[in-house]
Protein backbone atom coordinates (compact mmCIF):
# COMPACT_ATOMS: atom_id res chain seq x y z
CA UNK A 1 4.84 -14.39 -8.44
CA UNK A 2 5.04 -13.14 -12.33
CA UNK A 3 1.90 -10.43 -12.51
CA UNK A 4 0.52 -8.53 -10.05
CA UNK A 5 -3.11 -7.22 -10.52
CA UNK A 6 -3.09 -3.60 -11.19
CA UNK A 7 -5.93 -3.05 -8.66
CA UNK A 8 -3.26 -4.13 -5.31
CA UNK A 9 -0.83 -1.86 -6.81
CA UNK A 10 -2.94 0.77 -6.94
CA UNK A 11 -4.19 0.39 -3.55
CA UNK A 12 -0.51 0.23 -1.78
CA UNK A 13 0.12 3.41 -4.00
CA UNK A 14 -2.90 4.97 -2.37
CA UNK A 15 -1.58 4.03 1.27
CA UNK A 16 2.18 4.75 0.08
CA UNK A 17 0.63 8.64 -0.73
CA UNK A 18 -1.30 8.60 2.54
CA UNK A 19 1.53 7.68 4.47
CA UNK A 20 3.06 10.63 2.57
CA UNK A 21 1.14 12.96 3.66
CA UNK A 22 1.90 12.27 7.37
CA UNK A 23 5.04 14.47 6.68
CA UNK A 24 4.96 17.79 8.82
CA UNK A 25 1.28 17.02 10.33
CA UNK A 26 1.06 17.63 13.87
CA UNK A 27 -2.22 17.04 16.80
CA UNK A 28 -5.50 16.74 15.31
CA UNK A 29 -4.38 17.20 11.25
CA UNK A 30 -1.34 14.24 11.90
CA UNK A 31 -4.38 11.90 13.96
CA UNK A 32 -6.36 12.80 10.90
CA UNK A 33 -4.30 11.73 8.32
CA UNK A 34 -2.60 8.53 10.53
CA UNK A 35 -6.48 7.25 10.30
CA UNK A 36 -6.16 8.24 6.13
CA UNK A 37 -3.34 5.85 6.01
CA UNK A 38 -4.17 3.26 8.61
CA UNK A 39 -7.53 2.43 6.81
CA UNK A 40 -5.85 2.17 3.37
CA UNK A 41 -2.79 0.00 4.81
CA UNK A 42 -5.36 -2.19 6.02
CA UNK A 43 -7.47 -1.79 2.51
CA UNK A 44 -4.34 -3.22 0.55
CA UNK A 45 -3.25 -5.49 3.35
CA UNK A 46 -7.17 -7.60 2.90
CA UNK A 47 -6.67 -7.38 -1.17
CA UNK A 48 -3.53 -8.82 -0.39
CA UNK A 49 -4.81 -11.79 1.79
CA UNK A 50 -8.05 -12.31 -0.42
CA UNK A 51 -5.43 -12.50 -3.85
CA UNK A 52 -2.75 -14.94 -2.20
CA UNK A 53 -6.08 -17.11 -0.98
CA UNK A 54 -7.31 -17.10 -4.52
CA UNK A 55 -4.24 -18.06 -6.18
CA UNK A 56 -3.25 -20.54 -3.71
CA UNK A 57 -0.13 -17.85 -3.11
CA UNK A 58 1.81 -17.14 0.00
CA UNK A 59 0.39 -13.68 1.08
CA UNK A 60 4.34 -12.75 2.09
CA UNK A 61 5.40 -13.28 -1.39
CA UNK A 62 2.52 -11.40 -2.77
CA UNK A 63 3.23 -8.36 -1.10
CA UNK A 64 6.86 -8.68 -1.53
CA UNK A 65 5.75 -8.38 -5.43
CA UNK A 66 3.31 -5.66 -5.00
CA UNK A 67 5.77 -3.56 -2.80
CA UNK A 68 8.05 -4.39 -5.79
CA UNK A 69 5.96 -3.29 -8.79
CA UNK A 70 5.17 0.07 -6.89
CA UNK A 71 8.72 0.67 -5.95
CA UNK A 72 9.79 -0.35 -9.36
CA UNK A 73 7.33 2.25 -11.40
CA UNK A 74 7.27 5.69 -9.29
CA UNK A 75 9.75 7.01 -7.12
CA UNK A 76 8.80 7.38 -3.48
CA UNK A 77 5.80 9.55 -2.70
CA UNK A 78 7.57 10.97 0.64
CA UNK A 79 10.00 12.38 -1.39
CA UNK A 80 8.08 14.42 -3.65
């Protein structure tokens, strides 16, 4: 898979930064923010699904290249 759209790379960038956040969070703030990142792992996880049916695409392989594309253009948000 050659291009990815920018919009699936910037949703797994949004849920890569929520999952970020998770870092340090404890009761109510970490059940909070596990919610945050749940809803946008499942946001880029239906993009992902609705681009691979589109394209006639295994949805494996498209994620492979979106995880790819994010990992190749910003260092890992947990580190920060």
């Amino acid at each position: 898979m050659a291009d990815v759209p920018d919009r699936l790379i910037k949703l797994e960038r949004t849920a890569e930064e929520e999952r970020a956040k998770l870092a340090g969070l404890t009761g109510g703030e970490y059940d909070a923010q596990l919610r945050r990142w749940r809803e946008a792992s499942e946001a880029v996880q239906a993009a992902i699904a609705a681009h691979a049916a589109a394209t006639g695409s295994s949805p494996h392989e498209v994620e492979q290249a979106v995880k790819k594309a994010v990992r190749c253009s910003q260092e890992d948000p947990a580190v920060e």
